[in-house]
N, C-alpha and C. Protein backbone atom coordinates (compact mmCIF):
# COMPACT_ATOMS: atom_id res chain seq x y z
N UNK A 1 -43.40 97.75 -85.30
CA UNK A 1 -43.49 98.59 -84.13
C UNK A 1 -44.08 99.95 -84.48
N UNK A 2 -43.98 100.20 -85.96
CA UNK A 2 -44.12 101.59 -85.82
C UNK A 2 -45.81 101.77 -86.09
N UNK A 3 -46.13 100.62 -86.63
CA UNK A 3 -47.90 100.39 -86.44
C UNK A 3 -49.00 100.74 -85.48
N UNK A 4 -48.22 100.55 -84.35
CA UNK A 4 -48.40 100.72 -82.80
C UNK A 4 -48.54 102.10 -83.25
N UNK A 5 -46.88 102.31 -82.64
CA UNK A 5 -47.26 104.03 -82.90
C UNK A 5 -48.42 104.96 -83.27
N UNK A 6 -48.63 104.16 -84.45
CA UNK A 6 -49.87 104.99 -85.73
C UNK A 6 -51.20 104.70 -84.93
N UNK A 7 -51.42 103.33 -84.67
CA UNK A 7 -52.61 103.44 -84.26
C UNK A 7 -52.89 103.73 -82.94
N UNK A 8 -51.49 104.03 -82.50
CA UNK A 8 -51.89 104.02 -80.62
C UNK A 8 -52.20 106.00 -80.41
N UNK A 9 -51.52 106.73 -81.72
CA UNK A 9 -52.12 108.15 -81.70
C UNK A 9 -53.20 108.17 -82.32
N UNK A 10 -53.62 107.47 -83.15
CA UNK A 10 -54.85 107.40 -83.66
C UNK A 10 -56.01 107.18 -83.02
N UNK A 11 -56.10 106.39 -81.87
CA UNK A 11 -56.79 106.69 -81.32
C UNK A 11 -56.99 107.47 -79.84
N UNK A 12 -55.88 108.19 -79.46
CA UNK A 12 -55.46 109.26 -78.98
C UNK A 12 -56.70 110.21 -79.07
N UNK A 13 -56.20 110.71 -80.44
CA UNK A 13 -56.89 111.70 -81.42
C UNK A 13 -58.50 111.56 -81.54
N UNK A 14 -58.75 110.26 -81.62
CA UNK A 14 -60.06 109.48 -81.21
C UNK A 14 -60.68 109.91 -79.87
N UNK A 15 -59.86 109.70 -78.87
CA UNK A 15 -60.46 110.09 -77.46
C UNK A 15 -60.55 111.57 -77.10
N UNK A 16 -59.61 112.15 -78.05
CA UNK A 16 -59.92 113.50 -77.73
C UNK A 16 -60.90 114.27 -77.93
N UNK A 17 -60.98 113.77 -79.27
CA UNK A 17 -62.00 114.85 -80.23
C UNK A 17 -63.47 114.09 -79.70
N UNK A 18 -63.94 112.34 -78.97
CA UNK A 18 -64.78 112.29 -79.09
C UNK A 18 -65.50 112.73 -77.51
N UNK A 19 -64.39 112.31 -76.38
CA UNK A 19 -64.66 112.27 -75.27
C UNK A 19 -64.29 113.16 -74.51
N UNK A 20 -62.96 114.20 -74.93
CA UNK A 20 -62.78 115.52 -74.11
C UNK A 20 -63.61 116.60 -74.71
N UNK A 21 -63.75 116.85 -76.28
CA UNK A 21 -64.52 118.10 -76.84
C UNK A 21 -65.41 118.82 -76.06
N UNK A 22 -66.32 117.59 -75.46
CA UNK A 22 -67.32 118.37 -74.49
C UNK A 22 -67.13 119.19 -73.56
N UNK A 23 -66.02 119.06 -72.89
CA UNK A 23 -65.28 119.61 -71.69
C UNK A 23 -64.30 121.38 -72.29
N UNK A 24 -63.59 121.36 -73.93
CA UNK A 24 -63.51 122.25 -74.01
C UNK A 24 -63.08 122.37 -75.49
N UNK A 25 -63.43 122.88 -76.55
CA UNK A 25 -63.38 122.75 -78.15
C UNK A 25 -62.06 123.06 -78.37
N UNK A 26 -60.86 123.21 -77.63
CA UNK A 26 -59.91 123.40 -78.10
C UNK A 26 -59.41 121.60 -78.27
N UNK A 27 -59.75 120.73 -77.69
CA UNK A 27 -59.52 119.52 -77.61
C UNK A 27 -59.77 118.69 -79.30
N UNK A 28 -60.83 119.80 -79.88
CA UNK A 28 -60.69 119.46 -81.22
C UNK A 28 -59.19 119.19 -82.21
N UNK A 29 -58.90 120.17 -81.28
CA UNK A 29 -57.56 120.77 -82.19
C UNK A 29 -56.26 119.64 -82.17
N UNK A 30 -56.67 119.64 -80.85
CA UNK A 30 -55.65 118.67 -79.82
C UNK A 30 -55.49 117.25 -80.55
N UNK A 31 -56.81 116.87 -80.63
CA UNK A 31 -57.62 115.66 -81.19
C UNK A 31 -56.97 115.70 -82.69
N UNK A 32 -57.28 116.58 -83.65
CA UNK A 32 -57.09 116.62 -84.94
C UNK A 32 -55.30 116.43 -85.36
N UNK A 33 -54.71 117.10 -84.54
CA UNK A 33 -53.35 116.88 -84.37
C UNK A 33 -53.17 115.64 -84.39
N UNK A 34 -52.90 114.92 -83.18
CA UNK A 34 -53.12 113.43 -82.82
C UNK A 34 -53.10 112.49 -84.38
N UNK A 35 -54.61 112.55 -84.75
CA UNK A 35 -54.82 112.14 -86.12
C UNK A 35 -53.67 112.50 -87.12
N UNK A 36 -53.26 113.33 -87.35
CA UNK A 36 -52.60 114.04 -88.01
C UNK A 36 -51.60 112.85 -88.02
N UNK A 37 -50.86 113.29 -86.63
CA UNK A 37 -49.63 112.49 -86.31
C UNK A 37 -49.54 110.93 -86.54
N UNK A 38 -50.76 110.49 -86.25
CA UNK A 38 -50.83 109.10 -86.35
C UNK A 38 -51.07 108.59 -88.06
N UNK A 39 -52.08 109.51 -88.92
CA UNK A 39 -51.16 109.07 -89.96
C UNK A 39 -49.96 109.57 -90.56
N UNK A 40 -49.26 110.40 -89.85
CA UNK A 40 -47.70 110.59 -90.64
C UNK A 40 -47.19 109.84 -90.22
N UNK A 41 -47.10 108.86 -89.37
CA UNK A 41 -46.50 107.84 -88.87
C UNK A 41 -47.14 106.54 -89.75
N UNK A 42 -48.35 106.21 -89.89
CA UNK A 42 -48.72 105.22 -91.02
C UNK A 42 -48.24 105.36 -92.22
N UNK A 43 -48.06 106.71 -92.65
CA UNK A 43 -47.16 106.98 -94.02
C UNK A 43 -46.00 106.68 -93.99
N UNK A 44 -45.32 106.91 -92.75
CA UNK A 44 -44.09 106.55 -92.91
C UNK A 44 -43.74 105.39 -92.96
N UNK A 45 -44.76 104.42 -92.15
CA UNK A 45 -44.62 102.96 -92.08
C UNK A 45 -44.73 102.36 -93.54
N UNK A 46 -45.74 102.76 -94.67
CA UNK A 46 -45.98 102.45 -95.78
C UNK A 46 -44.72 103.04 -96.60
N UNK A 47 -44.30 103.82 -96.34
CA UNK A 47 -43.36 104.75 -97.84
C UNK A 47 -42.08 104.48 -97.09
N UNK A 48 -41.40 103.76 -96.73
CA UNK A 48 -40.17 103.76 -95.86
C UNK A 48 -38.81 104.41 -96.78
N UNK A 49 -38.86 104.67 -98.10
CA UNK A 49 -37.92 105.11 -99.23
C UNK A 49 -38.28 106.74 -98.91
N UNK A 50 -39.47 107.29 -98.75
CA UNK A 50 -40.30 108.43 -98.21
C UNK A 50 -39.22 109.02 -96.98
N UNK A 51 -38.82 108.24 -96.34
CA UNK A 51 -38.13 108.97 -94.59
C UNK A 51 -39.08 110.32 -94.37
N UNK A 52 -40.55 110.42 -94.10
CA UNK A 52 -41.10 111.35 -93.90
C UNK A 52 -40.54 112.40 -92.39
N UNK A 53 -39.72 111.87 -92.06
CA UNK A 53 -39.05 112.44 -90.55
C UNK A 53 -38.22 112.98 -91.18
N UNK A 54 -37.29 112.85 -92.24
CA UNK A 54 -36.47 113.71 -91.92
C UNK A 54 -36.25 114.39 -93.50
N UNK A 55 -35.53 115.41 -93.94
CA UNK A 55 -35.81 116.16 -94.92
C UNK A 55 -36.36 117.44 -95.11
N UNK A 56 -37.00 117.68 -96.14
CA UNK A 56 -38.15 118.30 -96.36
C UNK A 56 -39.46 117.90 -95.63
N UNK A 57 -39.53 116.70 -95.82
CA UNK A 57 -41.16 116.49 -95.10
C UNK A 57 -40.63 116.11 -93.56
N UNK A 58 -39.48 116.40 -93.37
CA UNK A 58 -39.18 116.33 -91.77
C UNK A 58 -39.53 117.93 -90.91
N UNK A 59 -39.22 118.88 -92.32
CA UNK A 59 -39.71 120.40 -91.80
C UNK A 59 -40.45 120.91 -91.53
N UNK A 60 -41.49 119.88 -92.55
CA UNK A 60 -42.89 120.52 -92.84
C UNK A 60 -43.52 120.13 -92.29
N UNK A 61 -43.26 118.61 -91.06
CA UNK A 61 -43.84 118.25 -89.76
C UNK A 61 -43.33 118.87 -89.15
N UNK A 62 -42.39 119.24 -88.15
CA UNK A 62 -41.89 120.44 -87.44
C UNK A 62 -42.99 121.57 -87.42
N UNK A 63 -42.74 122.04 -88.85
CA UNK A 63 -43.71 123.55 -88.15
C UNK A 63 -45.15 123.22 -88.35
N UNK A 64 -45.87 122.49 -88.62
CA UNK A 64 -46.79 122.08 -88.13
C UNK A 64 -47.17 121.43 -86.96
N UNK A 65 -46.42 120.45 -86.43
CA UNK A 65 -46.01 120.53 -85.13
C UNK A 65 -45.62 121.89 -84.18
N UNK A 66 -45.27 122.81 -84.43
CA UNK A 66 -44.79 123.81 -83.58
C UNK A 66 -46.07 125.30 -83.72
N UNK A 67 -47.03 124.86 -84.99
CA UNK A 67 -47.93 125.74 -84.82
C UNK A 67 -48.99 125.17 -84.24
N UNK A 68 -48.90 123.78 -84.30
CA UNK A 68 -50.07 123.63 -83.34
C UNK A 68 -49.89 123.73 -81.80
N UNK A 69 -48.72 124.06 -81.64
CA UNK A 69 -48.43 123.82 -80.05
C UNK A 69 -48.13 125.21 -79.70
N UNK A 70 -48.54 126.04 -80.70
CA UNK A 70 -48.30 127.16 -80.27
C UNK A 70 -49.79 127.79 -79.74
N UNK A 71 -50.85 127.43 -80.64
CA UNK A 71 -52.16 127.84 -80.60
C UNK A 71 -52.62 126.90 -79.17
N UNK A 72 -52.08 125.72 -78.93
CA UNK A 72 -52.61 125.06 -78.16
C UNK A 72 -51.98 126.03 -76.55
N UNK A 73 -51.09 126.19 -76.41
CA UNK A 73 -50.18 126.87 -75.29
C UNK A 73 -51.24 127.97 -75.24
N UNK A 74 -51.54 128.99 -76.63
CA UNK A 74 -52.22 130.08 -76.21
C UNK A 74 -53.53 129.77 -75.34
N UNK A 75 -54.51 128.74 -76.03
CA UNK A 75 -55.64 128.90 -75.17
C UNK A 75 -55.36 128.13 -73.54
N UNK A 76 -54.01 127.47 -73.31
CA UNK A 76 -54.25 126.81 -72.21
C UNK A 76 -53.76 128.13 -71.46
N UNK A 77 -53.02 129.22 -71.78
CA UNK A 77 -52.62 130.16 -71.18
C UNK A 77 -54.01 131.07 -70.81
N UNK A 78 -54.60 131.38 -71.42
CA UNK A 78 -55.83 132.20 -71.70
C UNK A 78 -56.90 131.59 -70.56
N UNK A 79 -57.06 130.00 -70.73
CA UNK A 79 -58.05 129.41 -70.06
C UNK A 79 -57.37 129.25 -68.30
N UNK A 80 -56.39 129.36 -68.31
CA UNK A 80 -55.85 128.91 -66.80
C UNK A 80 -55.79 130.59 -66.27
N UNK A 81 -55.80 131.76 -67.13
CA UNK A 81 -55.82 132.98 -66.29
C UNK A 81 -57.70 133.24 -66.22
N UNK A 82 -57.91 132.55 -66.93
CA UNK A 82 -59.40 132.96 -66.87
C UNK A 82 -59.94 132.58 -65.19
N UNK A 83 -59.42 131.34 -65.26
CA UNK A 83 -59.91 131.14 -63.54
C UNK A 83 -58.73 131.93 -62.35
N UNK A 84 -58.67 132.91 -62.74
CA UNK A 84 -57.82 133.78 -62.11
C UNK A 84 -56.56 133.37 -61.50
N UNK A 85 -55.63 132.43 -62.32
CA UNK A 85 -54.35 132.06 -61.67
C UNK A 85 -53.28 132.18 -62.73
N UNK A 86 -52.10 132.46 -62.56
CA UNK A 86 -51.15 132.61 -63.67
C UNK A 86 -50.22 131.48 -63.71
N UNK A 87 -49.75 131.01 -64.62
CA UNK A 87 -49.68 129.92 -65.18
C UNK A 87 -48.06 129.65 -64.25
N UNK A 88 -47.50 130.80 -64.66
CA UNK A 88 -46.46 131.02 -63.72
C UNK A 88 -45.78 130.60 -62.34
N UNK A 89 -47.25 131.54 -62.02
CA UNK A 89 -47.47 131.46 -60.02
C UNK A 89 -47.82 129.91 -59.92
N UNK A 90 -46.98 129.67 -58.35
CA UNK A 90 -47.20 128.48 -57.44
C UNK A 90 -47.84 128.70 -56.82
N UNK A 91 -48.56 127.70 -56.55
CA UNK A 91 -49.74 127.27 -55.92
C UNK A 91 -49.48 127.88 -54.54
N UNK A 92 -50.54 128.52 -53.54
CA UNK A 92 -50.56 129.09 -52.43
C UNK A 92 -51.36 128.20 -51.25
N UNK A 93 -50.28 127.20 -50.33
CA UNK A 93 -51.08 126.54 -49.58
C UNK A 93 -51.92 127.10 -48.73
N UNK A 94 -53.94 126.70 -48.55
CA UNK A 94 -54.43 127.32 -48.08
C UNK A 94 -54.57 126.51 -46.84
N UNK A 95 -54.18 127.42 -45.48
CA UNK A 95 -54.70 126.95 -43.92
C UNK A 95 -56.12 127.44 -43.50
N UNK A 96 -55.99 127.46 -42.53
CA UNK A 96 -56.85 128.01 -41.64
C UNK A 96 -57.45 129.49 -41.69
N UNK A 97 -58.18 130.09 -41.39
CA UNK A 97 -58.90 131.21 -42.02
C UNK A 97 -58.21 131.69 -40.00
N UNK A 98 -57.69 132.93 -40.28
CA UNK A 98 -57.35 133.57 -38.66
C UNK A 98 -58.52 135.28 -38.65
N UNK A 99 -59.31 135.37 -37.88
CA UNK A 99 -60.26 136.16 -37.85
C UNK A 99 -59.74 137.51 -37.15
């Protein structure tokens, strides 16, 4: 089962980096992650004496995990005020224009 896993982010990581990039280069990142993840999960499937989840190499996925989601949060924050809306604010249903 955990094969799945590996290859089902693997090519995740695949669709990101080959088919979103165009749309916006942070998807690289997004993408490269993915990969990332999908082989720490093939490693783990291979080294099962390894327990790459938990430990030391359970930490050292963590904050790699948590820095990439930190950089990723920044540009989605950055890119969603760019089109002038805050990430925050709810959506404002638009009616009728009253003259």
């Amino acid at each position: 089962m955990h094969y799945i896993y590996a290859v089902m982010m693997l090519a995740a990581g695949l669709i990101l980096i080959f088919s979103l990039s165009k749309e916006n280069k942070v998807f690289y990142v997004a993408g490269g992650y993915f990969l990332f993840l999908g082989g720490w999960w093939l490693a783990d499937c291979l080294l099962p004496e390894a327990d790459l989840f938990a430990g030391g190499w359970g930490i050292v996925f963590k904050v790699i995990t948590a820095l990439v989601l930190v950089v990723l949060v920044a540009v989605f924050v950055k890119e969603y005020r760019k089109k002038g809306r805050d990430p925050g604010e709810k959506e404002r249903p638009q009616g009728p224009k009253k003259d």
